[in-house]
Protein backbone atom coordinates (compact mmCIF):
# COMPACT_ATOMS: atom_id res chain seq x y z
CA UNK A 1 90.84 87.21 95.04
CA UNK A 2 88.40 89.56 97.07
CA UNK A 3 89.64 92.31 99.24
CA UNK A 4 87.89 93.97 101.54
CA UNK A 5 89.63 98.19 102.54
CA UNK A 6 87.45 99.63 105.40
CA UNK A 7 87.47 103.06 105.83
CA UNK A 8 86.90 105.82 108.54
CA UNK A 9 83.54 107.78 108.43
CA UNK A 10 84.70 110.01 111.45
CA UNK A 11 85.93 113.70 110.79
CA UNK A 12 86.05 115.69 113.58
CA UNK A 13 89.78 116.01 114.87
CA UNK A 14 89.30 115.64 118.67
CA UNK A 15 87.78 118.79 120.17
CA UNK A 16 90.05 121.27 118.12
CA UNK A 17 87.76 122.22 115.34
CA UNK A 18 89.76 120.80 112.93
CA UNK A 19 88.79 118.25 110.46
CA UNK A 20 90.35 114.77 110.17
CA UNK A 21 89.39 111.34 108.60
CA UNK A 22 91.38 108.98 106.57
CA UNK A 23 94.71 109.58 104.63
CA UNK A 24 94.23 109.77 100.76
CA UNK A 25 98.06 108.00 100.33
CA UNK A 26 97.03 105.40 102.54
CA UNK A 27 93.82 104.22 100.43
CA UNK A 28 95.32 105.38 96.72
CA UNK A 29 98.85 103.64 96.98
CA UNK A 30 96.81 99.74 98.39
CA UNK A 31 93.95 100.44 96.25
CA UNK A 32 95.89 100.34 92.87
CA UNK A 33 98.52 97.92 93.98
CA UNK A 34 95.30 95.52 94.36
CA UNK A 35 93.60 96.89 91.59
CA UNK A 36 96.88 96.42 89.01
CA UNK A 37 97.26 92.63 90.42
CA UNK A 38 93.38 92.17 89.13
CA UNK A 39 92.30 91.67 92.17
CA UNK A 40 88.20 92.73 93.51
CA UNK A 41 88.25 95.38 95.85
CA UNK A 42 85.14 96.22 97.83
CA UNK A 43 85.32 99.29 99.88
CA UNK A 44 83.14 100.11 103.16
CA UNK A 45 82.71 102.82 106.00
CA UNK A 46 80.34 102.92 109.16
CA UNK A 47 78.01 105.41 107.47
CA UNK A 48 78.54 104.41 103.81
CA UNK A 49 78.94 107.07 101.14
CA UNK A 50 81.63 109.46 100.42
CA UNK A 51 84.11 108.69 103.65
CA UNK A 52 86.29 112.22 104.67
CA UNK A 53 89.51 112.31 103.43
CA UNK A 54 91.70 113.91 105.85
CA UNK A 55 92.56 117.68 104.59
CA UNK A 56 96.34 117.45 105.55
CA UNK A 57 96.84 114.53 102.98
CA UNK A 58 95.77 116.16 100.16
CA UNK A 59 98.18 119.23 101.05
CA UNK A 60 100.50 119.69 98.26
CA UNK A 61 103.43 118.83 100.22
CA UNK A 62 101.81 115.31 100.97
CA UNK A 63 100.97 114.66 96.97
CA UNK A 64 102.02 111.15 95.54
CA UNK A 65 102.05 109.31 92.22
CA UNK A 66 99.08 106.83 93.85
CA UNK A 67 97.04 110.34 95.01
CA UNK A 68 97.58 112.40 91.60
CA UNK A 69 96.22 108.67 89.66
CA UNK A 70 93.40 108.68 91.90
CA UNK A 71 92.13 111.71 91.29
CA UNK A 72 92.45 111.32 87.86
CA UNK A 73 90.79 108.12 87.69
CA UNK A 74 86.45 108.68 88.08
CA UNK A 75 86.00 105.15 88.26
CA UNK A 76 87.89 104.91 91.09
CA UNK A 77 86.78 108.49 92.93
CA UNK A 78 82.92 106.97 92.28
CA UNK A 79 84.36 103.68 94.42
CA UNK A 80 85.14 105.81 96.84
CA UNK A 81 81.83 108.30 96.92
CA UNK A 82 79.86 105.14 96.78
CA UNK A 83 80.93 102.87 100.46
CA UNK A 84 79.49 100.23 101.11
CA UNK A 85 78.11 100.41 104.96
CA UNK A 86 80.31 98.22 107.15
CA UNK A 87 77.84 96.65 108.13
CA UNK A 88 76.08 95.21 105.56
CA UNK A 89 79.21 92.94 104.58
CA UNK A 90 80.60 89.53 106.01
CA UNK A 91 83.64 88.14 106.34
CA UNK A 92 82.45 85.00 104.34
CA UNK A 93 82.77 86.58 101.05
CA UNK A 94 85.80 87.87 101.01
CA UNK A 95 89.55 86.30 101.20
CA UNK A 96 91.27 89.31 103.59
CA UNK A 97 90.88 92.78 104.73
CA UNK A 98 92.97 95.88 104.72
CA UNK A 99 92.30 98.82 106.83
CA UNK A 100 94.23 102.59 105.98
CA UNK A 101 95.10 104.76 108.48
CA UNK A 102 94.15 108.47 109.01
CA UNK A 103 93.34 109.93 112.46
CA UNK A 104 89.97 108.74 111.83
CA UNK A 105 89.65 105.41 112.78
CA UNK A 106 90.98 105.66 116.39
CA UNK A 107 87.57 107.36 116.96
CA UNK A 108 85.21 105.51 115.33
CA UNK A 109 86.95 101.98 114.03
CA UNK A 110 88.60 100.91 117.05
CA UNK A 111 85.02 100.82 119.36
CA UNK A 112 83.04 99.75 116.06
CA UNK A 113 81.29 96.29 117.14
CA UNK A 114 81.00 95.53 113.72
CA UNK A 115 84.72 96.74 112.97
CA UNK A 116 85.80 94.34 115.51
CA UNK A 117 83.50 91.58 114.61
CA UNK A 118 84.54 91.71 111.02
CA UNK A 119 88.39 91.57 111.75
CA UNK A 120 87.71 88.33 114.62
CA UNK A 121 85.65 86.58 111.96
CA UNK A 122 87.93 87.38 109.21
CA UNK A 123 91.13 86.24 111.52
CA UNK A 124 89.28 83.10 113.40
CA UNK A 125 88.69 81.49 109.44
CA UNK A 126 92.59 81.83 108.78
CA UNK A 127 92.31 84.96 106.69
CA UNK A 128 94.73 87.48 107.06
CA UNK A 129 93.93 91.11 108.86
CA UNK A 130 96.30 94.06 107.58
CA UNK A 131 95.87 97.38 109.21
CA UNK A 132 98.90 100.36 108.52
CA UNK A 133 99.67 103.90 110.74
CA UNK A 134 96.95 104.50 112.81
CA UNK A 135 94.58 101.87 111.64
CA UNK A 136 96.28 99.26 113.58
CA UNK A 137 94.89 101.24 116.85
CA UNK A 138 91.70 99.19 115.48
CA UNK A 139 92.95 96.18 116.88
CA UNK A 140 92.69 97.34 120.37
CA UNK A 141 89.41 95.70 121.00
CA UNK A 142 89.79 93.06 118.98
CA UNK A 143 90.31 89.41 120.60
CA UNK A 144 91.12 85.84 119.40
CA UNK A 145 90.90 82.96 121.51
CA UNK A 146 90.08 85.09 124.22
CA UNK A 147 93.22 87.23 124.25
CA UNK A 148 93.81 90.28 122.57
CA UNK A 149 94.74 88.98 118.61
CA UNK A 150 97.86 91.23 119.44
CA UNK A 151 99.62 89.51 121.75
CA UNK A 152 102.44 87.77 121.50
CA UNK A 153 102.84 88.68 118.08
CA UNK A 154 104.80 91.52 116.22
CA UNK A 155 103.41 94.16 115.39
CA UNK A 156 103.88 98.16 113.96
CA UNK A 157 101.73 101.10 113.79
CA UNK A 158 101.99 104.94 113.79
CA UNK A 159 105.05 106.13 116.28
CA UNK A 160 104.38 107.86 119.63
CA UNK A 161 107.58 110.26 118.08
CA UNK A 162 105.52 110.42 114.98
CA UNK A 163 102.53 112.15 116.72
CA UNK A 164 104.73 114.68 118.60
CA UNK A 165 105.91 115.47 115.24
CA UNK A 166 102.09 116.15 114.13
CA UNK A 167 101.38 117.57 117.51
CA UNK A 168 98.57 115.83 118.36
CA UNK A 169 99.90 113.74 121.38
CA UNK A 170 97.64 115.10 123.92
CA UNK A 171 94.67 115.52 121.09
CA UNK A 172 94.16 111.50 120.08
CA UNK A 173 92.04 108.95 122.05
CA UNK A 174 95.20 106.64 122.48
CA UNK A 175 98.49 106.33 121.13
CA UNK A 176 99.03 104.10 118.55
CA UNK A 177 102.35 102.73 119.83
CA UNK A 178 101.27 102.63 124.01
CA UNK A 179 98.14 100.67 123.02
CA UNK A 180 99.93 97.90 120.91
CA UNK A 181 102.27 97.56 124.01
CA UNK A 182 100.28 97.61 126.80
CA UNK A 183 98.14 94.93 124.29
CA UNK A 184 101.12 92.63 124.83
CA UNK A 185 102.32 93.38 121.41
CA UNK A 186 105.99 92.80 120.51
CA UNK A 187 105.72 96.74 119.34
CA UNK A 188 108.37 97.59 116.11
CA UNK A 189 109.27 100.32 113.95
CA UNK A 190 112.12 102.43 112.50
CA UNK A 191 112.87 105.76 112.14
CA UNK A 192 109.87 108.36 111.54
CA UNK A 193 108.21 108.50 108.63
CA UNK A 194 110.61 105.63 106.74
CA UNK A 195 108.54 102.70 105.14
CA UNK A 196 108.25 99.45 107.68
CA UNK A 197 106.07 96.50 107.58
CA UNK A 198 105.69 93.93 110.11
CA UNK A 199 104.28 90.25 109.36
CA UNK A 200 103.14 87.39 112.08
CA UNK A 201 101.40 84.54 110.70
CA UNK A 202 98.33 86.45 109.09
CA UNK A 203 98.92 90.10 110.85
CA UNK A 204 100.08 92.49 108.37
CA UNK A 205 100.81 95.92 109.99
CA UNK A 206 102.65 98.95 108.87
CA UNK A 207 103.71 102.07 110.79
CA UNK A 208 102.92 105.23 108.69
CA UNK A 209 101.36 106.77 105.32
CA UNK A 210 104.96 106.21 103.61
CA UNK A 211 104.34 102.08 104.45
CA UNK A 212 101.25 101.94 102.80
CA UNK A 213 102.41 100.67 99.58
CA UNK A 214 104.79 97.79 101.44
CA UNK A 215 101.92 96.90 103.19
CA UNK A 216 99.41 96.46 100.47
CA UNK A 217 102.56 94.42 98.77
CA UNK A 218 103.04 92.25 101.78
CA UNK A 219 99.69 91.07 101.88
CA UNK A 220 99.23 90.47 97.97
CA UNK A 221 102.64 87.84 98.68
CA UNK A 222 101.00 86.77 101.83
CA UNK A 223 97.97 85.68 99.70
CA UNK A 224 99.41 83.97 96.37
């Protein structure tokens, strides 16, 4: 099995100053539970290279078991310094993709022509497309048989309350949660910052960093 994680190259956290990019739990936790099932995992960004990890997910407050392997692991930390540009890959030559979250992607994945591309072509062959916390905002462009590949169909993704909390409501592009509705997406979750995972026929979505692992698991079951 071939799995393809895309990744955010942008860094810049609105117009606060602040830096941003993707959240270290939300690549570490999927990355190994692929990785321990023996399955390939090819890893891309827009730019290629080192992507930006998000400072506030390596805080020590934010650590987890997945984060401290990681960063133990130089095999894994040269995957990561070493992306693949997005798009230099296809569809064809892999069996699904997963997208992490992080602030990110709402900047740069979710208007990404090749981002979107990539996800209809992988979708439109009967692969399935798994995206968790704010990475399903890169869906919003994204269209299958004309529609929006949302609609109609259940889906999760990083919590309108969940922002507040982070206190960056007013600072994103979108809100996760808004955009998935106004989509036509049968919108889900559960309480903040619990783990939840949502399946419909081959969307895989989850709603924040602590659903990454159920995620990754969901579509590893989804597969076999």
């Amino acid at each position: 099995m071939r799995i393809l994680m895309v990744l955010t190259s942008h860094d810049t956290l609105g117009d606060t100053g602040r830096k941003t990019g993707f959240w270290l739990e939300e690549f570490a936790s999927p990355y190994y539970v692929f990785t321990d099932a023996g399955v390939s995992v090819t890893v891309v960004s827009p730019k290629g290279g080192q992507p930006p990890i998000d400072p506030k997910s390596d805080d020590p407050d934010n650590q987890t078991e997945a984060q401290t392997r990681f960063k133990a692991d130089r095999n894994a930390m040269g995957v990561l310094a070493n992306t693949l540009r997005l798009d230099s890959v296809s569809a064809d030559d892999f069996d699904t993709v997963f997208y992490p979250g992080g602030h990110g992607p709402m900047w740069d994945l979710a208007e990404d022509p090749h981002s979107i591309k990539l996800i209809e072509s992988f979708y439109d062959s009967g692969k399935p497309v798994a995206a968790v916390c704010h990475a399903p905002g890169v869906l919003r462009h994204v269209k299958h048989k004309g529609e929006p590949i949302v609609k109609g169909k259940r889906v999760s993704g990083f919590t309108n309350t969940e922002e507040a909390e982070v206190q960056l409501t007013d600072v994103v592009p979108f809100l996760v949660e808004d955009e998935l509705k106004r989509l036509g997406g049968l919108y889900q979750k559960t309480d903040n910052w619990y783990a939840f995972c949502v399946v419909d026929g081959r969307l895989i979505t989850g709603q924040n960093p602590s659903s990454s692992t159920i995620t990754a698991e969901t579509l590893l079951r989804l597969m076999k």
